[in-house]
PDB file of N, CA and C in Angstrom:
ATOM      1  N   UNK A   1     -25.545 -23.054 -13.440  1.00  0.00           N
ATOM      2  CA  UNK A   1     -25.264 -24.170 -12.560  1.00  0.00           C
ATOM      3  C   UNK A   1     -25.182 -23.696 -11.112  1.00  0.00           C
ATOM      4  N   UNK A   2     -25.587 -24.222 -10.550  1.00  0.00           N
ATOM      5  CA  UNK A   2     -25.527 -24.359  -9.019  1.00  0.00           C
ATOM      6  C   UNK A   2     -24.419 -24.875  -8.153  1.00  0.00           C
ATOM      7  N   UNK A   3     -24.114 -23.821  -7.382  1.00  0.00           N
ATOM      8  CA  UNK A   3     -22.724 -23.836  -6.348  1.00  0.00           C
ATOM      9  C   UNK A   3     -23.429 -25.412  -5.667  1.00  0.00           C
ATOM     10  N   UNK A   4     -22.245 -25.869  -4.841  1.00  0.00           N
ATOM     11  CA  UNK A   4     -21.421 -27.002  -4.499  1.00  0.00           C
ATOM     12  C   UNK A   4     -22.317 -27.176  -3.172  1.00  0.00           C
ATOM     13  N   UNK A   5     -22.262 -25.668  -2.475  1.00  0.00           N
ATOM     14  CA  UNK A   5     -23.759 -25.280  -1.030  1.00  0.00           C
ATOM     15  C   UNK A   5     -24.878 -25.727  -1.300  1.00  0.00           C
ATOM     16  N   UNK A   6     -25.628 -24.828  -2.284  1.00  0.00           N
ATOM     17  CA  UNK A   6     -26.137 -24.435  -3.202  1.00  0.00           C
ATOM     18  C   UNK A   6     -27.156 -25.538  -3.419  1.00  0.00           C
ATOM     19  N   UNK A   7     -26.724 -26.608  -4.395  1.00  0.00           N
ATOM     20  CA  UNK A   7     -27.090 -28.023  -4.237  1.00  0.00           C
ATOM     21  C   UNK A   7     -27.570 -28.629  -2.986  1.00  0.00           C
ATOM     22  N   UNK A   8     -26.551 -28.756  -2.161  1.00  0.00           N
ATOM     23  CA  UNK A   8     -26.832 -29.301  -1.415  1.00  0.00           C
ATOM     24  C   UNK A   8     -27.883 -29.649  -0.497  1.00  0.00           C
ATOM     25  N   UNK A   9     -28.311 -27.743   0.024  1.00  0.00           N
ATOM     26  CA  UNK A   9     -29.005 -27.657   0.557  1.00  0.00           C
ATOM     27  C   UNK A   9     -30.497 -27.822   0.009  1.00  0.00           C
ATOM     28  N   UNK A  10     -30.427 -27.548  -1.322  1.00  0.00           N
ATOM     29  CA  UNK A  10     -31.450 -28.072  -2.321  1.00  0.00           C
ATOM     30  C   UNK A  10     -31.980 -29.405  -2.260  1.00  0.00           C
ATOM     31  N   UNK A  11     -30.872 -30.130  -2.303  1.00  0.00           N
ATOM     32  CA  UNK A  11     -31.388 -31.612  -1.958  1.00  0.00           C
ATOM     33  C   UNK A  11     -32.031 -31.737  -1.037  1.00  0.00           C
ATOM     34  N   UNK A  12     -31.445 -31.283   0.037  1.00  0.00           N
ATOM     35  CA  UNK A  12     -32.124 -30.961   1.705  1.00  0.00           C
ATOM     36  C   UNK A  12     -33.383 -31.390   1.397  1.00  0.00           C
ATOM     37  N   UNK A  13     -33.522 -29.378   0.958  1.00  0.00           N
ATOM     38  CA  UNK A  13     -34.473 -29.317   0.645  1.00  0.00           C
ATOM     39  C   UNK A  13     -36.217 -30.416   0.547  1.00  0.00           C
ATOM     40  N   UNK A  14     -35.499 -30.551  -1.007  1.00  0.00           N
ATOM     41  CA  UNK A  14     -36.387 -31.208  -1.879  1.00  0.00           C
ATOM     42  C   UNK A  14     -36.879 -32.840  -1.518  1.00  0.00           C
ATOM     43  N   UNK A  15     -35.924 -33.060   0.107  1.00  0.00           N
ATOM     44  CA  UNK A  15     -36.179 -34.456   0.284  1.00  0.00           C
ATOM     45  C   UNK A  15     -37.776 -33.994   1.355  1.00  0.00           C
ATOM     46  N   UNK A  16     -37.652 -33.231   1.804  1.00  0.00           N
ATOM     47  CA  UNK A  16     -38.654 -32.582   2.779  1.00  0.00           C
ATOM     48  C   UNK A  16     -40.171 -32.569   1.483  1.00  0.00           C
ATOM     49  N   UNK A  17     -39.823 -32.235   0.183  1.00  0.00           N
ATOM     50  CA  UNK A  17     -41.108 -32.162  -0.756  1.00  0.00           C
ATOM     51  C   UNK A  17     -41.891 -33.231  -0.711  1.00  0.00           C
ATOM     52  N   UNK A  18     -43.416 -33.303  -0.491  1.00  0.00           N
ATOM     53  CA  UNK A  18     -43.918 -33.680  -0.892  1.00  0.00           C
ATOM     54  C   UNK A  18     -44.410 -34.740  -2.408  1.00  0.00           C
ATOM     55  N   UNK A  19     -43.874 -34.409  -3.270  1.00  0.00           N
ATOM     56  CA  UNK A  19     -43.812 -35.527  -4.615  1.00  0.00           C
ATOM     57  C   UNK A  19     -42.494 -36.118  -4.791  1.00  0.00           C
ATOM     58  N   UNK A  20     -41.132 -35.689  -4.185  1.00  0.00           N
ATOM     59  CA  UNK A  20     -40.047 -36.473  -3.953  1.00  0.00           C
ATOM     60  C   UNK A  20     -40.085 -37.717  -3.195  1.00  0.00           C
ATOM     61  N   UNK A  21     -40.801 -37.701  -2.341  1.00  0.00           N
ATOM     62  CA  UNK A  21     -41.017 -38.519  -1.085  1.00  0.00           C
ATOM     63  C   UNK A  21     -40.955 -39.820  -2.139  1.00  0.00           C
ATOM     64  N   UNK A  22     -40.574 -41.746  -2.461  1.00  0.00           N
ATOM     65  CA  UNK A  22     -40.673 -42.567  -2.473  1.00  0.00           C
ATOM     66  C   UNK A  22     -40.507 -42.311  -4.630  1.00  0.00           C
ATOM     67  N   UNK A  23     -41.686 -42.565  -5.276  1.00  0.00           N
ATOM     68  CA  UNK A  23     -41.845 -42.161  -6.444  1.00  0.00           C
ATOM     69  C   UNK A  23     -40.929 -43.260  -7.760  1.00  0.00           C
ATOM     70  N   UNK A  24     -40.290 -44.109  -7.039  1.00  0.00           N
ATOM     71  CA  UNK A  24     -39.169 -45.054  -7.518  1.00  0.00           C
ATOM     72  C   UNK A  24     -38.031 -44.745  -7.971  1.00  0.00           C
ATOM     73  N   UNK A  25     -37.695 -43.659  -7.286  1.00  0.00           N
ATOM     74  CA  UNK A  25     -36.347 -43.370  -7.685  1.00  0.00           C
ATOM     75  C   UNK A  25     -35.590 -43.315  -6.528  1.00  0.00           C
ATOM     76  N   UNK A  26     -34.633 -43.985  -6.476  1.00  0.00           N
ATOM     77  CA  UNK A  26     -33.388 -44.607  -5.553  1.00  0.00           C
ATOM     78  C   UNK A  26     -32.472 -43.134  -4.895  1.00  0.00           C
ATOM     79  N   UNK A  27     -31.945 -43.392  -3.780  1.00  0.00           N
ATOM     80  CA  UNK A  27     -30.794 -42.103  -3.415  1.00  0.00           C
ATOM     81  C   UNK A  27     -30.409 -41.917  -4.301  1.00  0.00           C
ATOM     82  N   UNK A  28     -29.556 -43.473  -5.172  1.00  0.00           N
ATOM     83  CA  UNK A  28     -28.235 -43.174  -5.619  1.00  0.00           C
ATOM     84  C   UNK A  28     -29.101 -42.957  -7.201  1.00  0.00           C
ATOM     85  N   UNK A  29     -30.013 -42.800  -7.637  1.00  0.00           N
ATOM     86  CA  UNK A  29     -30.408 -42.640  -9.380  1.00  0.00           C
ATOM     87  C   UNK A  29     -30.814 -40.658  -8.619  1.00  0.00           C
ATOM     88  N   UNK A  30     -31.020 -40.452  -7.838  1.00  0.00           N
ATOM     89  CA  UNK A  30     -31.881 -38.810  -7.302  1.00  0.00           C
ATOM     90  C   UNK A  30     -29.998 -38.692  -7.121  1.00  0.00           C
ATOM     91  N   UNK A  31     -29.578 -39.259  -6.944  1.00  0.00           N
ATOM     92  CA  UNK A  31     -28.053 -38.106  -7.125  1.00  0.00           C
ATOM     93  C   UNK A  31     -27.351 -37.714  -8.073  1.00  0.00           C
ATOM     94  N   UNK A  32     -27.227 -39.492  -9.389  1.00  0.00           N
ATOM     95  CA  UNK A  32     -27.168 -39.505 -10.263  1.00  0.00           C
ATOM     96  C   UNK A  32     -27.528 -38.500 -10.880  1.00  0.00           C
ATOM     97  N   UNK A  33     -28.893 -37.844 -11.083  1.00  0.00           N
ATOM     98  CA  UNK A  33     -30.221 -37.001 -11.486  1.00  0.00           C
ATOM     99  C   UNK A  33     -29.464 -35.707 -11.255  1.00  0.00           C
ATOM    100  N   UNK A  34     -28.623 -35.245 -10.051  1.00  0.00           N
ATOM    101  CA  UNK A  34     -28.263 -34.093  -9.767  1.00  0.00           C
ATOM    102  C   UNK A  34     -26.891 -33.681 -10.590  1.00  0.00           C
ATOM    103  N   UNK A  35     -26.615 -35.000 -10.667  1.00  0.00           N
ATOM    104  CA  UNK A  35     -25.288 -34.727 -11.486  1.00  0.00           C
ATOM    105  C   UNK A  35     -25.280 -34.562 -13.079  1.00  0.00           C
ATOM    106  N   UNK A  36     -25.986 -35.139 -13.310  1.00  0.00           N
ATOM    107  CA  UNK A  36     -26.569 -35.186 -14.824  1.00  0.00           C
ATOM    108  C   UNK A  36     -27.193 -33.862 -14.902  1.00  0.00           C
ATOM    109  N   UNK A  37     -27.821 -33.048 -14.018  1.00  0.00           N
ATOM    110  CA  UNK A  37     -28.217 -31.554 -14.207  1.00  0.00           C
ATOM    111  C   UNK A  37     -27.258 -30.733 -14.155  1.00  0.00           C
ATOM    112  N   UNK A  38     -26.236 -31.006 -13.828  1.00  0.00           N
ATOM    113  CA  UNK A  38     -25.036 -30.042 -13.735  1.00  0.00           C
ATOM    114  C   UNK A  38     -24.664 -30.247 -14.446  1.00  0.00           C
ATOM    115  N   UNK A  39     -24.260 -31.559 -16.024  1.00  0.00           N
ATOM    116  CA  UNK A  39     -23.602 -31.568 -16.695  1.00  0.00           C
ATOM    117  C   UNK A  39     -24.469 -31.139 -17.874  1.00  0.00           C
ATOM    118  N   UNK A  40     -25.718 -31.544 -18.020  1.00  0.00           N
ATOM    119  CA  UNK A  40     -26.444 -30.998 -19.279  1.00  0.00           C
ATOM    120  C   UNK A  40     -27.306 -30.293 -18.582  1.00  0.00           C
ATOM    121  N   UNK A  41     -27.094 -28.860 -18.593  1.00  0.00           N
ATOM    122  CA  UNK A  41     -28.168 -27.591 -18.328  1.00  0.00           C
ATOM    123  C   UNK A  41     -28.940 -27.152 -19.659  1.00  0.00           C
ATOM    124  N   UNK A  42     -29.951 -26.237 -19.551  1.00  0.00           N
ATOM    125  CA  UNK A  42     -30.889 -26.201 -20.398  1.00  0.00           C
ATOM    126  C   UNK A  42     -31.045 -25.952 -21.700  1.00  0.00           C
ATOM    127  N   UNK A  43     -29.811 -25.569 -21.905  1.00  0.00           N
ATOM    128  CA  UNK A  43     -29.211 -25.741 -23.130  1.00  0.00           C
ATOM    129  C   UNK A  43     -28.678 -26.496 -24.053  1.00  0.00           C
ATOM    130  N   UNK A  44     -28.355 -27.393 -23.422  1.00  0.00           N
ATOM    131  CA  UNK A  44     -27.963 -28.403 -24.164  1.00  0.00           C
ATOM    132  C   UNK A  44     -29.126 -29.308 -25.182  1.00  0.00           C
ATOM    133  N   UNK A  45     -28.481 -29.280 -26.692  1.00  0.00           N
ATOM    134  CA  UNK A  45     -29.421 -30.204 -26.985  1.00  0.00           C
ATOM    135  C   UNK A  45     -30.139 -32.020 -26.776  1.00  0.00           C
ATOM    136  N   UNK A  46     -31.302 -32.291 -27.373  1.00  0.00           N
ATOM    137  CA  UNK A  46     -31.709 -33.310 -26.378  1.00  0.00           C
ATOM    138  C   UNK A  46     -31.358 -34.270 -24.892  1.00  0.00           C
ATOM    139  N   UNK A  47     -31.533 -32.646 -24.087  1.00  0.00           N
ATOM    140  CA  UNK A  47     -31.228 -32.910 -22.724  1.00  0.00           C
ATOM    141  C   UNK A  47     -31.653 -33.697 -22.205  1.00  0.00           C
ATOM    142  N   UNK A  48     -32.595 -34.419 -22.363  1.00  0.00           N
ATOM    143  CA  UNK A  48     -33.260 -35.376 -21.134  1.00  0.00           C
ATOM    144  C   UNK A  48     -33.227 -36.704 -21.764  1.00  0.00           C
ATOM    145  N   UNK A  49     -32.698 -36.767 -23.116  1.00  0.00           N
ATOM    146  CA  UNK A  49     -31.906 -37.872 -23.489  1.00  0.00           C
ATOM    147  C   UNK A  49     -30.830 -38.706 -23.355  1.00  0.00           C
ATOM    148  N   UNK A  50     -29.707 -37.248 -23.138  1.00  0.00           N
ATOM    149  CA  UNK A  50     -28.391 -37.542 -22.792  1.00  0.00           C
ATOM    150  C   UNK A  50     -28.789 -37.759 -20.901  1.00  0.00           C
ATOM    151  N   UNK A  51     -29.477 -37.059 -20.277  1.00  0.00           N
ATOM    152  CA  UNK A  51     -29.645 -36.966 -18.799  1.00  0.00           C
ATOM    153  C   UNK A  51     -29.921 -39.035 -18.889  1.00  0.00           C
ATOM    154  N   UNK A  52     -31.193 -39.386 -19.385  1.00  0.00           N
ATOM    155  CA  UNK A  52     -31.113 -41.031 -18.865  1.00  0.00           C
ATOM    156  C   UNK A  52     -30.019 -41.886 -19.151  1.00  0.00           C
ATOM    157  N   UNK A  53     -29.459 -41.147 -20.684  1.00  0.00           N
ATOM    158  CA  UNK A  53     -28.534 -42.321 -20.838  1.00  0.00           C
ATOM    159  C   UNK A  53     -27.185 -41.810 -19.714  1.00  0.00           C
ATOM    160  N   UNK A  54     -26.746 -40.781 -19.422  1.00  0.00           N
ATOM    161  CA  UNK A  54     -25.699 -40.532 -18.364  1.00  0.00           C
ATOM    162  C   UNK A  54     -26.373 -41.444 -16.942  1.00  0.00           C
ATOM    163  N   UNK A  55     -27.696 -41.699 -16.627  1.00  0.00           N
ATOM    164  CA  UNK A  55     -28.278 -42.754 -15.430  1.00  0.00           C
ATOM    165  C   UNK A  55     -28.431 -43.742 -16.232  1.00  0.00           C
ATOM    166  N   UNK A  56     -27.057 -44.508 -16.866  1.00  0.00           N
ATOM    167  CA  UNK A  56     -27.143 -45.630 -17.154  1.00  0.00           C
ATOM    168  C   UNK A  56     -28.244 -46.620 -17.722  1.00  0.00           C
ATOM    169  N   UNK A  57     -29.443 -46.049 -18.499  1.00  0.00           N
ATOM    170  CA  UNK A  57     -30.243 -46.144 -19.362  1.00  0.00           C
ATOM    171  C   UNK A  57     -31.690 -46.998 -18.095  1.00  0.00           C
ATOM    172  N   UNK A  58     -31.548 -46.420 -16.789  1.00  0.00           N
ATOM    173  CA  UNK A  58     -32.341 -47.004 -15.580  1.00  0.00           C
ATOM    174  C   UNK A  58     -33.452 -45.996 -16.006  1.00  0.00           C
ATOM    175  N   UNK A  59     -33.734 -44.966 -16.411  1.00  0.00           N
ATOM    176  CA  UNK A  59     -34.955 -44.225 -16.635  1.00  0.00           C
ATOM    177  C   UNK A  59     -35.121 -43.339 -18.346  1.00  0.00           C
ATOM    178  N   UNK A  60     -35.950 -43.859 -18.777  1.00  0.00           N
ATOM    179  CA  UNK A  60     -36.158 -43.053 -19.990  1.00  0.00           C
ATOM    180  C   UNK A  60     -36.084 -41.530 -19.951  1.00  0.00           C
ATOM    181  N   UNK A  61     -35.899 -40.870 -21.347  1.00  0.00           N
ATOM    182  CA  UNK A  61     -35.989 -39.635 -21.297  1.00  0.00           C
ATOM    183  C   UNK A  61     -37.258 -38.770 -20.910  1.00  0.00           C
ATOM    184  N   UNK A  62     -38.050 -39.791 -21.391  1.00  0.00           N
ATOM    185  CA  UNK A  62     -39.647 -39.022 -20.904  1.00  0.00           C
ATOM    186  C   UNK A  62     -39.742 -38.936 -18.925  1.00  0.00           C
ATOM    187  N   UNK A  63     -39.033 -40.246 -18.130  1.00  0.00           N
ATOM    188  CA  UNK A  63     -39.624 -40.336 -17.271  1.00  0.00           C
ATOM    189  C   UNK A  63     -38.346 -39.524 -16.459  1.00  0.00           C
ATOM    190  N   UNK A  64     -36.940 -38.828 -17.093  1.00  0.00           N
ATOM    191  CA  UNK A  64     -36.348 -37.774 -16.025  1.00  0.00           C
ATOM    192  C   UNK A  64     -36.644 -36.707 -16.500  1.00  0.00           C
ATOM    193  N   UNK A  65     -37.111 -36.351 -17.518  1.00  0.00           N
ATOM    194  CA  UNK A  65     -37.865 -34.850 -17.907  1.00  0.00           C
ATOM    195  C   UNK A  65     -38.997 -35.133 -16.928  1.00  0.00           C
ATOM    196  N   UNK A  66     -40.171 -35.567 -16.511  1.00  0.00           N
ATOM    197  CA  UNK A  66     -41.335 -35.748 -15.639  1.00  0.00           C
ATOM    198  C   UNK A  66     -40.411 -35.515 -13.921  1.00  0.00           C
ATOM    199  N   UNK A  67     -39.566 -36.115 -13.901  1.00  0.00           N
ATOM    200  CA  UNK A  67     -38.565 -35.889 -12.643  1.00  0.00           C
ATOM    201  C   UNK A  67     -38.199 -34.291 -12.211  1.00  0.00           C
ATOM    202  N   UNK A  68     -37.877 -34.154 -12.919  1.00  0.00           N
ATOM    203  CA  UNK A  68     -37.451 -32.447 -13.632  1.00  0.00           C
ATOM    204  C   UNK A  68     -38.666 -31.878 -13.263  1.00  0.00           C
ATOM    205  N   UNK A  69     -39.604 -32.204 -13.945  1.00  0.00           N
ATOM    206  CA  UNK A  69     -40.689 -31.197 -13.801  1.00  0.00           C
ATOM    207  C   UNK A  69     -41.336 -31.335 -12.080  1.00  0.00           C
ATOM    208  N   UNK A  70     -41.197 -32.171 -11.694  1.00  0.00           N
ATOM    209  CA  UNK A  70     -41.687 -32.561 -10.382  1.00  0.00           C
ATOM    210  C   UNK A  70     -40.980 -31.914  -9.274  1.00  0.00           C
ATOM    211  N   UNK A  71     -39.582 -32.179  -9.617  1.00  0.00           N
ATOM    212  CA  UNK A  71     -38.440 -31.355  -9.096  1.00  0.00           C
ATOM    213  C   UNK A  71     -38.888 -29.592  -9.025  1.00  0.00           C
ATOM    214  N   UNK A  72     -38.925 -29.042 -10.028  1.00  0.00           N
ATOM    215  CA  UNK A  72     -39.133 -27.596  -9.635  1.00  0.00           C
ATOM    216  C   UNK A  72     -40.293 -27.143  -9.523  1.00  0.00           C
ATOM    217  N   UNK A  73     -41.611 -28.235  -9.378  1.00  0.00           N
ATOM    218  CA  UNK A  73     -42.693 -27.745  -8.588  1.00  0.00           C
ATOM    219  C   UNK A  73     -42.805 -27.984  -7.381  1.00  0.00           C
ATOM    220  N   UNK A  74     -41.687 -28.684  -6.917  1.00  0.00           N
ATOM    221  CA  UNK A  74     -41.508 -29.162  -4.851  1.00  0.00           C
ATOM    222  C   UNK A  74     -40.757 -27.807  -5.150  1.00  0.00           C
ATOM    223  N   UNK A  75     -39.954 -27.177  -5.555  1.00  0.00           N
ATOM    224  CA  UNK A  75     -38.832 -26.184  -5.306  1.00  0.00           C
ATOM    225  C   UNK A  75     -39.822 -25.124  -5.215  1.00  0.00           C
ATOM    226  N   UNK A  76     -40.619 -25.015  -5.827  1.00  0.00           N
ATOM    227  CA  UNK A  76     -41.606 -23.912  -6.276  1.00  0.00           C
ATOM    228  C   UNK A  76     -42.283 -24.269  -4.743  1.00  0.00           C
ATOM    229  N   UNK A  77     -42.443 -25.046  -4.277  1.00  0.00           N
ATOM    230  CA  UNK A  77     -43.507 -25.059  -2.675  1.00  0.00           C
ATOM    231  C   UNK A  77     -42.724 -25.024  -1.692  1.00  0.00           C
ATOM    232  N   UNK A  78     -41.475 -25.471  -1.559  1.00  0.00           N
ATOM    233  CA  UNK A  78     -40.753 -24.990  -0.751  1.00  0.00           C
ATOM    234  C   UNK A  78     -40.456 -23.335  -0.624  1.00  0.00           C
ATOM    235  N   UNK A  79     -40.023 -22.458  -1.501  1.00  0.00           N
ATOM    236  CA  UNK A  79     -39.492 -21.179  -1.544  1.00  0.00           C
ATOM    237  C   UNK A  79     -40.686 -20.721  -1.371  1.00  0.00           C
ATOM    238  N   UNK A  80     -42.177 -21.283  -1.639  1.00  0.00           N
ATOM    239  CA  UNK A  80     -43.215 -20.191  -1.285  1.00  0.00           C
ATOM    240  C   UNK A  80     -43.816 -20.723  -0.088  1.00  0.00           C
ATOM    241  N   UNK A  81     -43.163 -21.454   1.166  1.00  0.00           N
ATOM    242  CA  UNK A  81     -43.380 -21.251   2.364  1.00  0.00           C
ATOM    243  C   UNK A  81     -44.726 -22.561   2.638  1.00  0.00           C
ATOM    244  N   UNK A  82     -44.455 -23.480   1.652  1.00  0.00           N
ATOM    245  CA  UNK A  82     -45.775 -24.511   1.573  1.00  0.00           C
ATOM    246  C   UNK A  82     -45.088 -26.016   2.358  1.00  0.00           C
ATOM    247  N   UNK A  83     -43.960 -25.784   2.203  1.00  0.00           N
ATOM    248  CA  UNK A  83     -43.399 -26.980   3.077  1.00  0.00           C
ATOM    249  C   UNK A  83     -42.459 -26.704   4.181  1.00  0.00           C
ATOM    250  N   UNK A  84     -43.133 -26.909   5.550  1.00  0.00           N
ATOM    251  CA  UNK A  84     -42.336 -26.409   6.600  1.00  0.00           C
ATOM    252  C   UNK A  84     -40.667 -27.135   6.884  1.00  0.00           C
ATOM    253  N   UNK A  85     -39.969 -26.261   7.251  1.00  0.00           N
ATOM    254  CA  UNK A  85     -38.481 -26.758   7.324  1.00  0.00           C
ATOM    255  C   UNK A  85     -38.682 -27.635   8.411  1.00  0.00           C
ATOM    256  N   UNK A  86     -37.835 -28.376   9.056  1.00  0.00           N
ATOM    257  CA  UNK A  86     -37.470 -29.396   9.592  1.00  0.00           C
ATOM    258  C   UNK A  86     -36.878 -28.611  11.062  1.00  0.00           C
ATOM    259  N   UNK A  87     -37.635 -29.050  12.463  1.00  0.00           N
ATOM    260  CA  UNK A  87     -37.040 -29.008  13.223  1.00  0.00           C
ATOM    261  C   UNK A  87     -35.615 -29.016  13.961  1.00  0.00           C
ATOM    262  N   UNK A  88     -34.457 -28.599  13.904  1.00  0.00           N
ATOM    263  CA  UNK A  88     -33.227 -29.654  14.579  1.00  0.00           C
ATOM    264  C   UNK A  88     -32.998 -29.343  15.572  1.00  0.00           C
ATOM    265  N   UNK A  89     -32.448 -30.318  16.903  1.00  0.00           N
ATOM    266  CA  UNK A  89     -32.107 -29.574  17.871  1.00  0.00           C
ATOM    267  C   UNK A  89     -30.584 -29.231  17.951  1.00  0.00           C
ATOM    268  N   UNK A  90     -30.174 -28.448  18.578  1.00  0.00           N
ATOM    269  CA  UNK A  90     -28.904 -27.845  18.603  1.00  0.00           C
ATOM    270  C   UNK A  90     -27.817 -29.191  19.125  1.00  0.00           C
ATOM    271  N   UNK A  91     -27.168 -28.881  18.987  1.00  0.00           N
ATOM    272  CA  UNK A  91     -25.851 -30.223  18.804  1.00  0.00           C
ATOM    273  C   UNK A  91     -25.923 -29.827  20.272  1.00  0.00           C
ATOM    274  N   UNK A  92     -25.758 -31.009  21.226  1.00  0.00           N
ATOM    275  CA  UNK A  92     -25.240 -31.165  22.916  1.00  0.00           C
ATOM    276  C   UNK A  92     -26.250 -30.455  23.365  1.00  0.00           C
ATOM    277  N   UNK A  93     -27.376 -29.922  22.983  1.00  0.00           N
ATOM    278  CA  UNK A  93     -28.371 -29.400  24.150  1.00  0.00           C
ATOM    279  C   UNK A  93     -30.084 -29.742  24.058  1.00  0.00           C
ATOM    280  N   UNK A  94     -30.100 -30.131  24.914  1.00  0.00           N
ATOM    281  CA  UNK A  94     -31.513 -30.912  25.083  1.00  0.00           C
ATOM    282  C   UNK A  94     -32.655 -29.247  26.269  1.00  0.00           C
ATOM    283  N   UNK A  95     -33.174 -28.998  25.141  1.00  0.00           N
ATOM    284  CA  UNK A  95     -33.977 -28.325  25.772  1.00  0.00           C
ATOM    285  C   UNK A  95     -35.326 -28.734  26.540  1.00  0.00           C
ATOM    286  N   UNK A  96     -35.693 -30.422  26.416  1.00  0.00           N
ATOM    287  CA  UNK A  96     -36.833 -30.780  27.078  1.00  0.00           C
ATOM    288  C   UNK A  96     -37.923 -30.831  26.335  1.00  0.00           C
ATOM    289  N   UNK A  97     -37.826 -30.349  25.121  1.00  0.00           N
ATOM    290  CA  UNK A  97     -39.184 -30.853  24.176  1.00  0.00           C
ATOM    291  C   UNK A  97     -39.119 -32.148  23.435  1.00  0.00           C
TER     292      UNK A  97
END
């Protein structure tokens, strides 16, 4: 399981991915989604069963296992340098670009 940071910045992340972008899944079902991965990790048996019915039976098991899988091929393009990070500018300073 993944620290509390950890996550977070993951989400960051993964909102920057490419196949996350729109896909019909809501903030609040993609958070749902995060929480349900922390409670049934890969071990658990029929994980992606218990994962829809913990999202309130809004996505079948087939279609958050496909989530899943989508999920760690944006993770997989992010860590190999395929999706550029996000500009920010520094809090109170306007450098003119």
């Amino acid at each position: 399981m993944a620290s509390a940071a950890g996550s977070k910045q993951l989400q960051q992340q993964v909102m920057m991915a490419p196949s996350c972008r729109g896909g019909g899944w809501t903030q609040r079902q993609n958070k749902q989604f995060e929480c349900a991965l922390a409670v049934y990790d890969k071990e658990t048996p029929d994980r992606w069963h218990n994962i829809a019915r913990y999202m309130g039976g809004s996505k079948s098991a087939d279609e958050v296992r496909r989530h899943f899988e989508k999920l760690v091929e944006d993770v997989a393009h992010i860590e190999s340098g395929h999706v550029p990070f996000p500009r920010y500018a520094a809090a109170g300073l306007d450098d003119g670009r």
